[in-house]
N, C-alpha and C. Protein backbone atom coordinates (compact mmCIF):
# COMPACT_ATOMS: atom_id res chain seq x y z
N UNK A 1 -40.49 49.68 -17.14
CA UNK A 1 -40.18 50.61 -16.08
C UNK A 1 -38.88 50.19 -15.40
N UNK A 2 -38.11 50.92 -15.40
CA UNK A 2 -36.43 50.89 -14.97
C UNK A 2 -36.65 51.11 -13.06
N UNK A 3 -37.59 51.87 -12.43
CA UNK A 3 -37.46 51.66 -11.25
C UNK A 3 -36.89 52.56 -10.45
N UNK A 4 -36.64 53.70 -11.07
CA UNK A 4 -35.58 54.65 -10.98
C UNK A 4 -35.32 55.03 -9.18
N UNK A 5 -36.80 55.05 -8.67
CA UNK A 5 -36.69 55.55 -7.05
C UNK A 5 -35.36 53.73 -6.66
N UNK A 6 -35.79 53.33 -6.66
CA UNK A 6 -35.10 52.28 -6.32
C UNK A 6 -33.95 51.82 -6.51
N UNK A 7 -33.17 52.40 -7.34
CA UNK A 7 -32.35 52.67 -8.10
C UNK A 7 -31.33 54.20 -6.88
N UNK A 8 -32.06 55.08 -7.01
CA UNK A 8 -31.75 56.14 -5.89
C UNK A 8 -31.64 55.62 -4.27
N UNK A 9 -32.73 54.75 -4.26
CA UNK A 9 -32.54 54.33 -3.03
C UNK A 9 -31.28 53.88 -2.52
N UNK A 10 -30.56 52.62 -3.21
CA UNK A 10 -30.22 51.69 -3.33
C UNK A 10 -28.17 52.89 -3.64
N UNK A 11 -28.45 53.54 -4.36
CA UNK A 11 -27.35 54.48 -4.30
C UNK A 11 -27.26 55.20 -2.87
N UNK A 12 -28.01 55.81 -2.50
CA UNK A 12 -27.87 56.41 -0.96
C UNK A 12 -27.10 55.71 0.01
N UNK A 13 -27.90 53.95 0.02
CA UNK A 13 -27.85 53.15 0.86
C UNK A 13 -25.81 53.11 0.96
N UNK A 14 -25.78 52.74 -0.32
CA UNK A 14 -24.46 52.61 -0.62
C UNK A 14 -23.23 53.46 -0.44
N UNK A 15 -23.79 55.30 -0.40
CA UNK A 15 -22.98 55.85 -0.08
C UNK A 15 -23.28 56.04 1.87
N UNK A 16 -24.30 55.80 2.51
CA UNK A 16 -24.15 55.83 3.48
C UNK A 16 -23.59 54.23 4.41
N UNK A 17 -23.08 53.55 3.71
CA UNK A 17 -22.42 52.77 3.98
C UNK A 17 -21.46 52.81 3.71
N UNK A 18 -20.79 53.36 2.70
CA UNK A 18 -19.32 54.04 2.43
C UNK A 18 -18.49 54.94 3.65
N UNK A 19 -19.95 55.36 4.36
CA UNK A 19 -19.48 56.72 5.12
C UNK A 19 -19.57 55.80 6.62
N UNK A 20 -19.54 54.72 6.84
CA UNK A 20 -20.01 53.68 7.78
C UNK A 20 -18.91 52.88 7.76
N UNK A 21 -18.03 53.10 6.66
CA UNK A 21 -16.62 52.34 6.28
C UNK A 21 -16.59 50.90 5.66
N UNK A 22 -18.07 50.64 5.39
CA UNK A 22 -18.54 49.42 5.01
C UNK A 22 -18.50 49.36 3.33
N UNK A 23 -17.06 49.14 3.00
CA UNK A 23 -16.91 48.95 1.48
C UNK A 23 -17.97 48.47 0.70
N UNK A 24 -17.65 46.81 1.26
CA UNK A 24 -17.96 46.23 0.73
C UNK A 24 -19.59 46.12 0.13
N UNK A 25 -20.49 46.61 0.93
CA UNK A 25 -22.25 46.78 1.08
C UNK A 25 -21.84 48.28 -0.06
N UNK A 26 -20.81 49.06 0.15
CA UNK A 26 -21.05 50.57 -1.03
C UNK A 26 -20.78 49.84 -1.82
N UNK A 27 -19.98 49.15 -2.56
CA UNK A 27 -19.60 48.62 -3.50
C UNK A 27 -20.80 48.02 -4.25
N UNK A 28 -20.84 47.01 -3.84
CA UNK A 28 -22.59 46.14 -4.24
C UNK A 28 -24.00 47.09 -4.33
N UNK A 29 -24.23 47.55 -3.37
CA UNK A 29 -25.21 48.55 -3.91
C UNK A 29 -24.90 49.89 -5.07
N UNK A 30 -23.92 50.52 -5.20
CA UNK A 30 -23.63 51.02 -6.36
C UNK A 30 -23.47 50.21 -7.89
N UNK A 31 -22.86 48.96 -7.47
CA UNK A 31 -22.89 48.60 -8.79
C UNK A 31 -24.37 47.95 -8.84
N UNK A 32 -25.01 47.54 -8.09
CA UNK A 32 -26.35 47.04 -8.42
C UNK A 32 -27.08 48.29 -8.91
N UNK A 33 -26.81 49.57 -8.50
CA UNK A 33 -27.87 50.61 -8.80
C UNK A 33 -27.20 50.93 -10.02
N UNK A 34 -26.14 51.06 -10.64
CA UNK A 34 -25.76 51.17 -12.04
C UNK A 34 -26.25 49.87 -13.51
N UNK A 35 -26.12 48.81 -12.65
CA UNK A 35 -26.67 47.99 -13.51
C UNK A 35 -28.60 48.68 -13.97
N UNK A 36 -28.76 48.14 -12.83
CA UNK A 36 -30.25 48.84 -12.94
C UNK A 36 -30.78 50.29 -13.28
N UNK A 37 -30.21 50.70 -13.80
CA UNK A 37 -30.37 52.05 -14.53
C UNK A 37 -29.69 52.38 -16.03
N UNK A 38 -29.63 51.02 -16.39
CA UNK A 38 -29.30 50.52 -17.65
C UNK A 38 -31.07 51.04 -18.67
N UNK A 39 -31.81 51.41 -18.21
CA UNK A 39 -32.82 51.64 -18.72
C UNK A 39 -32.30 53.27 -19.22
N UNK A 40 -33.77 53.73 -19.40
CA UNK A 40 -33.41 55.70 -20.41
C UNK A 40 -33.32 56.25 -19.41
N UNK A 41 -32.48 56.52 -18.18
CA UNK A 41 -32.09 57.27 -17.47
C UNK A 41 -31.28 58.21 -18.15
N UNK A 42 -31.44 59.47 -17.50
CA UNK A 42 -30.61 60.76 -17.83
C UNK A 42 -28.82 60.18 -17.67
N UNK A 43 -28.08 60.70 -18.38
CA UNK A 43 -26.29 60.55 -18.43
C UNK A 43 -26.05 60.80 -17.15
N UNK A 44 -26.26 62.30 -16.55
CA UNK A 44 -25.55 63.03 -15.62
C UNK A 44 -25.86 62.17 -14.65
N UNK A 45 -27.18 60.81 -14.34
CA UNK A 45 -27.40 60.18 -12.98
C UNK A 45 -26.57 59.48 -13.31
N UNK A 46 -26.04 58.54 -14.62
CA UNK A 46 -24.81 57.38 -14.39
C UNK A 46 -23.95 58.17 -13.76
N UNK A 47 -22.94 59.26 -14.58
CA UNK A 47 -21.84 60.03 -14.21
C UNK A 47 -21.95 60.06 -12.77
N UNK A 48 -23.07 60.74 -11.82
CA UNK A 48 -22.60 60.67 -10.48
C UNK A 48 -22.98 59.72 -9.88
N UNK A 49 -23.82 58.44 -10.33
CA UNK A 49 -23.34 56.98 -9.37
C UNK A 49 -21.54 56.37 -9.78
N UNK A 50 -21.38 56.87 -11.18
CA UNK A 50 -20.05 56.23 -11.33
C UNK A 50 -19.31 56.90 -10.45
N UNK A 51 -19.77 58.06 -10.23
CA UNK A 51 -18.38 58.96 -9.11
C UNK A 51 -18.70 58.53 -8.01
N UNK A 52 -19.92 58.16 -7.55
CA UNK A 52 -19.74 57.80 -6.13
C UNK A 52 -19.08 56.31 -6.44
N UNK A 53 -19.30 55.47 -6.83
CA UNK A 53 -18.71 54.06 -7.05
C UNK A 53 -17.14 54.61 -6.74
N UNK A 54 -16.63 55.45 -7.78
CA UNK A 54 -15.16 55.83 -7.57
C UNK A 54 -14.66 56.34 -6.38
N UNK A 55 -15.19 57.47 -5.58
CA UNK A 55 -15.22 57.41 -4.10
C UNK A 55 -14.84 56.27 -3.30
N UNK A 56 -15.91 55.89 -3.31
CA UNK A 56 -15.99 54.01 -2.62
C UNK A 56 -14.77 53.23 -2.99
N UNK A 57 -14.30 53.43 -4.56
CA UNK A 57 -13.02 52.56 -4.61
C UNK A 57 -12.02 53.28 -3.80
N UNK A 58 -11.63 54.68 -4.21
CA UNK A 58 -10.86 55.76 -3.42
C UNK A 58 -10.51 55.06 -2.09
N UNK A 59 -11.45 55.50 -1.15
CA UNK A 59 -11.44 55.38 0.16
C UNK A 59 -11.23 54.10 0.12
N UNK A 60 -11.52 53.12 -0.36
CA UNK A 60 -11.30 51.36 0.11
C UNK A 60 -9.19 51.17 -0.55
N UNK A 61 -8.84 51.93 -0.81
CA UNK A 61 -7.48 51.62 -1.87
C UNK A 61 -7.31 51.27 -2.97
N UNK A 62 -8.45 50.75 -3.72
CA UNK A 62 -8.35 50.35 -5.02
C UNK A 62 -8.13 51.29 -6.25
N UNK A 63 -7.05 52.32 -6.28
CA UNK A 63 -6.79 53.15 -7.11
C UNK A 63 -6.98 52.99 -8.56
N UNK A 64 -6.53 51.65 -8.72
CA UNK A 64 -6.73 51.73 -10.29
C UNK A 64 -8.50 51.49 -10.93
N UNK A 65 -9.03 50.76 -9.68
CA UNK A 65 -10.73 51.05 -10.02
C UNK A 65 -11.15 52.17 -9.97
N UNK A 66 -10.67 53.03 -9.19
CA UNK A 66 -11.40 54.12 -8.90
C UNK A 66 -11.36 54.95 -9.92
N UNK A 67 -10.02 55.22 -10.52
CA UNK A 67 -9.63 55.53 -11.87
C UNK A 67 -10.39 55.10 -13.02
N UNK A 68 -10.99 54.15 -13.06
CA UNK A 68 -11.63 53.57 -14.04
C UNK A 68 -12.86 54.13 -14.00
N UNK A 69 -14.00 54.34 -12.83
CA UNK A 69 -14.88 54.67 -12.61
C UNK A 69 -15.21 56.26 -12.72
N UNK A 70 -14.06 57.06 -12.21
CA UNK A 70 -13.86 58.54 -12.88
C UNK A 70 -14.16 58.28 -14.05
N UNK A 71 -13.31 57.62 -15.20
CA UNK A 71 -12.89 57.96 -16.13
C UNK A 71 -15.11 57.23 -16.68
N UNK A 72 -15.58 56.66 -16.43
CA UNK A 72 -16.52 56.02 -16.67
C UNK A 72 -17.73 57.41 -16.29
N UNK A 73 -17.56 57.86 -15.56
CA UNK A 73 -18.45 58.92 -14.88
C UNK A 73 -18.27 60.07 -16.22
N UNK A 74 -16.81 60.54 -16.46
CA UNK A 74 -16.74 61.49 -17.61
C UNK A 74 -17.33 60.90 -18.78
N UNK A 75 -17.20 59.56 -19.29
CA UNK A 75 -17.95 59.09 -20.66
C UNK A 75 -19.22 59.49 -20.72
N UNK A 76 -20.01 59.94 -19.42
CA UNK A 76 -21.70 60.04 -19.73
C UNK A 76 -21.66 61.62 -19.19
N UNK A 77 -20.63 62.05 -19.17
CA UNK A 77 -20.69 63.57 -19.33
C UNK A 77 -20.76 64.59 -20.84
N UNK A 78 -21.42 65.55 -20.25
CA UNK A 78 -21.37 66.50 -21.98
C UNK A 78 -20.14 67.45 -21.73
N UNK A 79 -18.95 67.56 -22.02
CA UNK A 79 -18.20 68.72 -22.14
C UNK A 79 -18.60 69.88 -22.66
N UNK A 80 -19.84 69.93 -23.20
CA UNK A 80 -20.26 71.59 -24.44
C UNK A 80 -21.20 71.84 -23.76
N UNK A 81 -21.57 71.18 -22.15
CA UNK A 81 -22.61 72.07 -21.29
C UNK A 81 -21.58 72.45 -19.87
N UNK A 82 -21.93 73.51 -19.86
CA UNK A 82 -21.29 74.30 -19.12
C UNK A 82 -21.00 73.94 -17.59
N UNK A 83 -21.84 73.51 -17.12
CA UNK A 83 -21.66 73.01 -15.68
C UNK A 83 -21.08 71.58 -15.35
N UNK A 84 -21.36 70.68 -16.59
CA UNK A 84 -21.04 69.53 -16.41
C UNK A 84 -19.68 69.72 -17.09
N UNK A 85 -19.08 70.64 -18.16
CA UNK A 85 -17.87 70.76 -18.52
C UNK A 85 -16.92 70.97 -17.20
N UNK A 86 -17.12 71.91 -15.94
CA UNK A 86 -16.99 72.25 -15.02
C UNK A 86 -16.76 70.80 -13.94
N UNK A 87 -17.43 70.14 -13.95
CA UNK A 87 -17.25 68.71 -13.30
C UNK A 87 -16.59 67.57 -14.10
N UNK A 88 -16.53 67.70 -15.64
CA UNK A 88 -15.24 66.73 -15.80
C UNK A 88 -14.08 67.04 -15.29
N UNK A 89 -13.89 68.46 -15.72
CA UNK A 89 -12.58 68.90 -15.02
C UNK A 89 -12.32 68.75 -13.38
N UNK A 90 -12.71 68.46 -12.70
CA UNK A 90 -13.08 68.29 -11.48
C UNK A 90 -12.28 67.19 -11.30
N UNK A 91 -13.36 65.88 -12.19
CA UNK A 91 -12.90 64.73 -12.32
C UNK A 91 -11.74 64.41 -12.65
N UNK A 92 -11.36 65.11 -13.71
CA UNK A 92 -9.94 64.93 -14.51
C UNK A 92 -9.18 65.07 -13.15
N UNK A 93 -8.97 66.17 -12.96
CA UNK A 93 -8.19 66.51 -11.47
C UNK A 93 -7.86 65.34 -10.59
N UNK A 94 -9.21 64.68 -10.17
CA UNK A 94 -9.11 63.74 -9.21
C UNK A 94 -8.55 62.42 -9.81
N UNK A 95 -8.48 62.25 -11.02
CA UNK A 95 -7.64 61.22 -11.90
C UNK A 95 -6.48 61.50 -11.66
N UNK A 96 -6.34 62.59 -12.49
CA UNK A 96 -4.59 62.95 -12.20
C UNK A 96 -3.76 62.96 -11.03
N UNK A 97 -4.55 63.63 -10.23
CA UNK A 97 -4.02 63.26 -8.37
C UNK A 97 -3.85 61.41 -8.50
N UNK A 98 -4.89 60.80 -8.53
CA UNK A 98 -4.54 59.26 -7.75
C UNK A 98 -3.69 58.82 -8.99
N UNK A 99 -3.63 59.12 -10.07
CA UNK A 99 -2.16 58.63 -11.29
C UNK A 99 -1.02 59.36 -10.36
N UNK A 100 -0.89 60.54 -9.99
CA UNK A 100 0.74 61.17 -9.64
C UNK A 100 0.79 59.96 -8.43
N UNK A 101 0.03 59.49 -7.59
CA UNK A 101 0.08 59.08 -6.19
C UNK A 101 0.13 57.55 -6.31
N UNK A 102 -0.07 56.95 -7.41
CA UNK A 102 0.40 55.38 -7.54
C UNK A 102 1.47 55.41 -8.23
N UNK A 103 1.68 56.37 -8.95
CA UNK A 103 3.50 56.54 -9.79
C UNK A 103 4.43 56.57 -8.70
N UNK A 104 4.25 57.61 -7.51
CA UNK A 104 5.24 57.82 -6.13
C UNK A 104 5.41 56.52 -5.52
């Protein structure tokens, strides 16, 4: 058993500490809740803890993590389903913005 509520928990915690300005506690609890969902969790829950992780880098300055973590969020995306095709592109977007904005 992977734990999954706990796992959710533990993501919340993290983005409401993000929103608290408290990097460092989003940081650690996202990557702890990604580790731990290394079990048969559905794709689309990595994809949006990796996007919130990327957020969290966003807002803290770490552009080139955050970039990484987009780009990590699209790997557990399906492009040939329609809604989630709709949110890579999203993603892509928000890549391409913080690439034009560390080139300036």
């Amino acid at each position: 058993m992977c734990g999954f509520s706990k796992v959710w928990q533990l993501s919340r915690e993290g983005m409401e500490a993000c929103n608290k300005g408290d990097f460092f506690t989003a940081e650690n609890n996202l990557k702890t809740a990604i580790s731990m969902s290394n079990c048969k969790s559905k794709k689309i829950h990595k994809a949006t803890m990796y996007n919130n992780l990327a957020v969290v880098y966003q807002l803290n300055g770490k552009v080139e993590d955050a970039i990484n973590a987009y780009n990590m969020a699209v790997s557990f995306l399906n492009p040939h389903h329609e809604g989630q095709s709709n949110l890579i592109k999203k993603i892509v977007s928000k890549i391409d913005m913080l690439k034009h904005k560390e080139a300036a």
